[in-house]
Protein backbone atom coordinates (compact mmCIF):
# COMPACT_ATOMS: atom_id res chain seq x y z
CA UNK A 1 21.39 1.69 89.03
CA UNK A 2 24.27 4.40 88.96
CA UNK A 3 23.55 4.86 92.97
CA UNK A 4 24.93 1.78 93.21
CA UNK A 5 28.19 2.41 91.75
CA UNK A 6 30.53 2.90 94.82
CA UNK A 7 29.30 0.00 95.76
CA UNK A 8 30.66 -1.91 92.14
CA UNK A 9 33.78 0.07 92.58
CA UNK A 10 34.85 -1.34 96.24
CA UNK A 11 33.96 -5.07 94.85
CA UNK A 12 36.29 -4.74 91.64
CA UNK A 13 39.23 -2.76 93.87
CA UNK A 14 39.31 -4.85 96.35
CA UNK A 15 38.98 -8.29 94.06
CA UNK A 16 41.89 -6.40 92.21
CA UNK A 17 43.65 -6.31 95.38
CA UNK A 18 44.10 -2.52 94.72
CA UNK A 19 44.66 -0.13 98.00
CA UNK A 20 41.80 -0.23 99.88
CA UNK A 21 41.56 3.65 101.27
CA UNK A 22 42.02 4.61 97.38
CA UNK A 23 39.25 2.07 96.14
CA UNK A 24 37.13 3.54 99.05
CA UNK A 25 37.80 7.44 98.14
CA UNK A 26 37.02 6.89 94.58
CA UNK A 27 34.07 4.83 95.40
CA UNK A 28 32.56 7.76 97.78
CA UNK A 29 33.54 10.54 94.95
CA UNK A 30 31.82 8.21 92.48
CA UNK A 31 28.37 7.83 94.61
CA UNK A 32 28.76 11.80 95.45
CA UNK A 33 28.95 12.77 92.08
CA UNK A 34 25.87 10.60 91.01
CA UNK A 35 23.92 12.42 93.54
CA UNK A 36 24.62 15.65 92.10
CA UNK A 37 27.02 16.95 94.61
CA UNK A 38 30.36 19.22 93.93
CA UNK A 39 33.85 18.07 94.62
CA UNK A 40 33.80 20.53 97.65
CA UNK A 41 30.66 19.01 99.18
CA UNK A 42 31.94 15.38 98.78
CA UNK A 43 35.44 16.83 100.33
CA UNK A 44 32.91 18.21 103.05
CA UNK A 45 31.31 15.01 103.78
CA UNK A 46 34.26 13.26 104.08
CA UNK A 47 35.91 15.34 106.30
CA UNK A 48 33.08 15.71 108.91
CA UNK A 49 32.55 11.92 108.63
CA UNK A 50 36.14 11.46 109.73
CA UNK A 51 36.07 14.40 112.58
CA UNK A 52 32.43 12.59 113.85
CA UNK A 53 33.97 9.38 113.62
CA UNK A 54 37.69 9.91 114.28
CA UNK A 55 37.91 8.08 117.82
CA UNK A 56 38.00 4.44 115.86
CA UNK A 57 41.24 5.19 114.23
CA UNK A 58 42.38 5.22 118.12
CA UNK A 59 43.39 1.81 117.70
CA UNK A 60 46.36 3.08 115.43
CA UNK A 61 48.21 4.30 118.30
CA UNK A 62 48.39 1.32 119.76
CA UNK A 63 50.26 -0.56 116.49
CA UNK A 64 53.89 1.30 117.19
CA UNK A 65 53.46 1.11 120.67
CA UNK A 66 53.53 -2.79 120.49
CA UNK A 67 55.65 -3.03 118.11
CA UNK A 68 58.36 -1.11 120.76
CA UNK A 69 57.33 -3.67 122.85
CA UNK A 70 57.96 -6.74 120.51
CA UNK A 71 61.14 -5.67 119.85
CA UNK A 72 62.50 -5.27 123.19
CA UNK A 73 61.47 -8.29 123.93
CA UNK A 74 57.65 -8.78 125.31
CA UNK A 75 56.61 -11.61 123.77
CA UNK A 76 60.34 -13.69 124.29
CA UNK A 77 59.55 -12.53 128.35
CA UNK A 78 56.35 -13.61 128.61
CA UNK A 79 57.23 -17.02 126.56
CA UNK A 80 60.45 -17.66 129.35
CA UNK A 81 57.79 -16.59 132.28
CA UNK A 82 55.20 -19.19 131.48
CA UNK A 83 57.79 -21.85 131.21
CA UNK A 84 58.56 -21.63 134.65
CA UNK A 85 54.63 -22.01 135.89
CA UNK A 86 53.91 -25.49 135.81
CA UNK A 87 50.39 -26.06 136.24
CA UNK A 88 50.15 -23.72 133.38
CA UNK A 89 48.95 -24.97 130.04
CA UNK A 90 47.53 -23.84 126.50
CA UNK A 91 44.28 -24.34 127.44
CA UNK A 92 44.03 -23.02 130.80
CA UNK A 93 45.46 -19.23 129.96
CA UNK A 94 43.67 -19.27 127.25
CA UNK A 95 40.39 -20.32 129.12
CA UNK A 96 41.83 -17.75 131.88
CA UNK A 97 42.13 -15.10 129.48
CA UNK A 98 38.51 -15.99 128.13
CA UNK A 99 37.19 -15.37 131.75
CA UNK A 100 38.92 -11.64 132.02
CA UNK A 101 37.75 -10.30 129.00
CA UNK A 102 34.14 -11.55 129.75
CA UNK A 103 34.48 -10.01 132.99
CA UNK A 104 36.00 -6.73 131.85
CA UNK A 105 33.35 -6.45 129.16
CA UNK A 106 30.60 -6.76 131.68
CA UNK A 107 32.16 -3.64 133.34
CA UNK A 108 32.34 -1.97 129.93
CA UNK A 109 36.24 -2.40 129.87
CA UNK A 110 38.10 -2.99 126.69
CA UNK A 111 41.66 -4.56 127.08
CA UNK A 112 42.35 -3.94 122.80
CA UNK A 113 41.67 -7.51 121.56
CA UNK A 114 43.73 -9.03 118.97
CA UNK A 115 46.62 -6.58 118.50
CA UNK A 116 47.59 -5.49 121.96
CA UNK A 117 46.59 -8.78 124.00
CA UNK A 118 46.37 -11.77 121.83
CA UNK A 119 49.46 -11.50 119.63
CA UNK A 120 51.71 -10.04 121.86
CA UNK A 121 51.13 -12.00 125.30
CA UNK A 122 48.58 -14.47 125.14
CA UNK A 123 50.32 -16.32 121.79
CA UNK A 124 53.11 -16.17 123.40
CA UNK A 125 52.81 -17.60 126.76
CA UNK A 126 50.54 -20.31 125.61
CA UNK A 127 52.76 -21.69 122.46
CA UNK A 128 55.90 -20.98 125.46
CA UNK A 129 53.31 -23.88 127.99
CA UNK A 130 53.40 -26.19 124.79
CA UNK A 131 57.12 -25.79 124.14
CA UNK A 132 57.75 -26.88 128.16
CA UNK A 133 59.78 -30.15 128.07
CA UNK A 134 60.92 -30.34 124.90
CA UNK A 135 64.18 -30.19 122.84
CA UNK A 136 64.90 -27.41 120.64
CA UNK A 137 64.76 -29.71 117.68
CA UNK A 138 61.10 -30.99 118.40
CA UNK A 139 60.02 -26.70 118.86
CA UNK A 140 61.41 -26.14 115.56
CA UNK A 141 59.85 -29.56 114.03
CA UNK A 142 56.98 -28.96 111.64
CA UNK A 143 54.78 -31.08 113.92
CA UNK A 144 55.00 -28.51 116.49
CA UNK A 145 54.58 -25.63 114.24
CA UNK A 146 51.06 -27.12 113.05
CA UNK A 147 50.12 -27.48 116.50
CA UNK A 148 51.64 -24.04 117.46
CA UNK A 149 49.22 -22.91 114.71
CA UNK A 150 46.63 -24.76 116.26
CA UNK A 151 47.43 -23.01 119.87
CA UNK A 152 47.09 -19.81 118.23
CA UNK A 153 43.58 -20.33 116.39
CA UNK A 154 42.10 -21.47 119.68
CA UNK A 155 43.51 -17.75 121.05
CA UNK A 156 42.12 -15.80 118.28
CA UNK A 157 38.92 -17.61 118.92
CA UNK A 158 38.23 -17.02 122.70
CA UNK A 159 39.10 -12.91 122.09
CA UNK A 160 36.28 -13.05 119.34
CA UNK A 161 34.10 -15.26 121.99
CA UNK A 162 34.85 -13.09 124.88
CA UNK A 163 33.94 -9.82 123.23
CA UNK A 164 31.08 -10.46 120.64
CA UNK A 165 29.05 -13.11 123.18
CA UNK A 166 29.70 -10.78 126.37
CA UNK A 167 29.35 -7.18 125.50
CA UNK A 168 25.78 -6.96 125.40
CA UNK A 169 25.96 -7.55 129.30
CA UNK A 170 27.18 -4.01 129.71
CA UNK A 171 23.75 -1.89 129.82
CA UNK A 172 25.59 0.97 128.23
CA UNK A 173 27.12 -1.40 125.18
CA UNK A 174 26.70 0.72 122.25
CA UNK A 175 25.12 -2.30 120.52
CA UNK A 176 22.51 -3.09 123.67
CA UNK A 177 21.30 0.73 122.85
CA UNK A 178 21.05 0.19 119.18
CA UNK A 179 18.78 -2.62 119.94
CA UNK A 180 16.72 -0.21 122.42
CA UNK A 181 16.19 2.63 119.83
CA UNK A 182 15.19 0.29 117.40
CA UNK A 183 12.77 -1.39 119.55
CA UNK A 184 11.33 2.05 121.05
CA UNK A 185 10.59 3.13 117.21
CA UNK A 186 9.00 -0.39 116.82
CA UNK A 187 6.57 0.41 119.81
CA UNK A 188 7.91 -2.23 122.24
CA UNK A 189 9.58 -0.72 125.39
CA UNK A 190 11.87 -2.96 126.83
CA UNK A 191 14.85 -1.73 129.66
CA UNK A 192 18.20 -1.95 129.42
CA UNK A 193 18.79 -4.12 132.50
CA UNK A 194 16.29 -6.57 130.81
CA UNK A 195 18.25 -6.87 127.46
CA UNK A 196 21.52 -7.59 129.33
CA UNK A 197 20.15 -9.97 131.64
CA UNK A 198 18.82 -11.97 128.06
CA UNK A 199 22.65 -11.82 127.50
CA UNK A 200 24.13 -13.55 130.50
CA UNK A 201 22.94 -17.23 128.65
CA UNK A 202 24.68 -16.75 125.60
CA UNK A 203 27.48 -15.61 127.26
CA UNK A 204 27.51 -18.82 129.64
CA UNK A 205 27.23 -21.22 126.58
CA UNK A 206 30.24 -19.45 124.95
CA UNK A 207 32.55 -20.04 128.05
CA UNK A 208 30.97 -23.74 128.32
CA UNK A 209 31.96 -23.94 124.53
CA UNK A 210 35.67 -22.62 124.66
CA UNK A 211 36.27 -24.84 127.83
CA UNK A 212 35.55 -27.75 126.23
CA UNK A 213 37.94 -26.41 122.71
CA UNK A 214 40.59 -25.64 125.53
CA UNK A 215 40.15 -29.56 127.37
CA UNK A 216 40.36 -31.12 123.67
CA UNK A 217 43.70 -28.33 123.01
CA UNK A 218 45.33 -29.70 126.15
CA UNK A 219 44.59 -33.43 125.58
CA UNK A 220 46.05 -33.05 121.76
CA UNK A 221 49.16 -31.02 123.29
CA UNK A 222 49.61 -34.26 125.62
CA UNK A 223 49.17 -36.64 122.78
CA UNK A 224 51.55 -34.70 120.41
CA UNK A 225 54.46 -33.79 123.32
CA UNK A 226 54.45 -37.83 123.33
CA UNK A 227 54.70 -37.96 120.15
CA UNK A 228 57.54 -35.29 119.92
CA UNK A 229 59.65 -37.03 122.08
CA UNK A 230 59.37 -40.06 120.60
CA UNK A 231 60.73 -38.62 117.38
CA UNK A 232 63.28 -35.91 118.88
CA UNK A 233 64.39 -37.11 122.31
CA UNK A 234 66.36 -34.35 124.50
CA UNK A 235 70.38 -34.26 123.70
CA UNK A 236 72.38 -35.55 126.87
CA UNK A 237 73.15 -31.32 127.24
CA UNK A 238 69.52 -30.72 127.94
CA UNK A 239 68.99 -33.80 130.16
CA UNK A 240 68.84 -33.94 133.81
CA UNK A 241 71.66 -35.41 135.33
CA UNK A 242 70.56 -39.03 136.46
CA UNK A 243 72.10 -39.33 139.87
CA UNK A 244 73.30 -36.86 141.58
CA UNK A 245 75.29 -38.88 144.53
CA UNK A 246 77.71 -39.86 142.13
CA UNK A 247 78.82 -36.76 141.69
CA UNK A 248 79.88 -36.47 145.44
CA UNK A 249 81.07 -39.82 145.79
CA UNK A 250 83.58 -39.68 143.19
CA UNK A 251 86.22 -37.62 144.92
CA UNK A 252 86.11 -39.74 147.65
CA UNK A 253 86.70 -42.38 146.39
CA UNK A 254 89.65 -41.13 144.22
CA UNK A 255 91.53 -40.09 147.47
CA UNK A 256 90.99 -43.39 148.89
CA UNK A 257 92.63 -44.94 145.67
């Protein structure tokens, strides 16, 4: 039972809401020191499991670098930029951005997920197509900031779709050659090329599913925008002026007076 105490420790710490990389440290010096081992050879094992292991914290450079970006305004551009496309809507970047990272997965591409695509352009530019149209007291309603919410979920959603449902089409996924070495010490031989063809399906049913979130997500943004306006019609500043003619005719017709 005391082999299992690193395990008790991380459950407690992190139901206590206590730092994490502490509760984990104490937890592996816990487990080492069941098993007999020195504080130099747990010091040992932690430090060649970070050196073997060190290209996942990667990712951290990424964090200040869009944060830079944030600041001098990334996501406010790419919110003013998708205002000006039209046709474009919630639902279709998102659905667009679903197709790219299924694409770039196949290839074996990674584009950084959540923090570096998500939050910083796809949020953005698809909350900016919902805000097209409307006054700035409808944006800052809380009717649009539960369907804002709503925009973003649906975001979050097709990077998790696009990455766990597609990588397995890359023959060189390093979860498509877990599956191989665990099937070669099984006895069953099966290729590479034939696992990720088995993957194309799921793949194809995830992309059917998210088009039809994205559809319902563009219909609700419709229903709501009517909604919106209803409740917080555009000021007479923000309104298009109504006839333009007038404007011309009315010196004109002061000189003739």
């Amino acid at each position: 039972m005391l082999s299992l105490i690193g395990v008790a420790i991380i459950v407690v710490g992190l139901a206590l809401r206590l730092n994490a990389l502490l509760v984990v440290l104490v937890a592996g010096f816990a487990s080492g020191l069941v098993a007999g081992m020195t504080p130099t050879e747990i010091l040992g094992a932690l430090g060649q499991a970070f050196t073997d292991n060190r290209a996942v914290s990667l990712f951290i450079i990424t964090l200040p670098v869009i944060g830079l970006l944030e600041r001098n305004g990334l996501r406010d551009q790419a919110e003013h930029l998708v205002q000006k496309l039209r046709a474009a809507s919630a639902g279709r970047i998102t659905l667009s951005y679903l197709l790219l990272r299924k694409v770039t997965n196949a290839f074996g591409l990674q584009l950084g997920g959540h923090p570096a695509m998500i939050r910083p352009l796809v949020a953005p530019m698809s909350v900016g197509a919902a805000e097209r149209d409307l006054s700035e007291e409808a944006v800052a309603s809380p009717r649009f900031k539960t369907l804002s919410q709503r925009i973003r979920v649906l975001n979050a959603v097709s990077e998790n779709f696009g990455n766990f449902f597609s990588q397995l089409i890359f023959v060189a996924s390093g979860g498509l050659l877990l599956i191989k070495s665990v099937l070669d010490k099984s006895g069953t031989s099966v290729s590479l090329a034939d696992m990720a063809l088995y993957a194309i399906p799921t793949a194809l049913v995830s992309l059917v599913v998210v088009f039809i979130l994205c559809r319902g997500l563009d219909k609700r943004i419709q229903q709501e925008h009517r909604l919106l306006r209803e409740e917080y019609p555009a000021s007479p500043s923000q309104a298009t002026p109504a006839s333009a003619p007038d404007s011309y005719t009315t010196p004109m017709t002061e000189s003739h007076s």
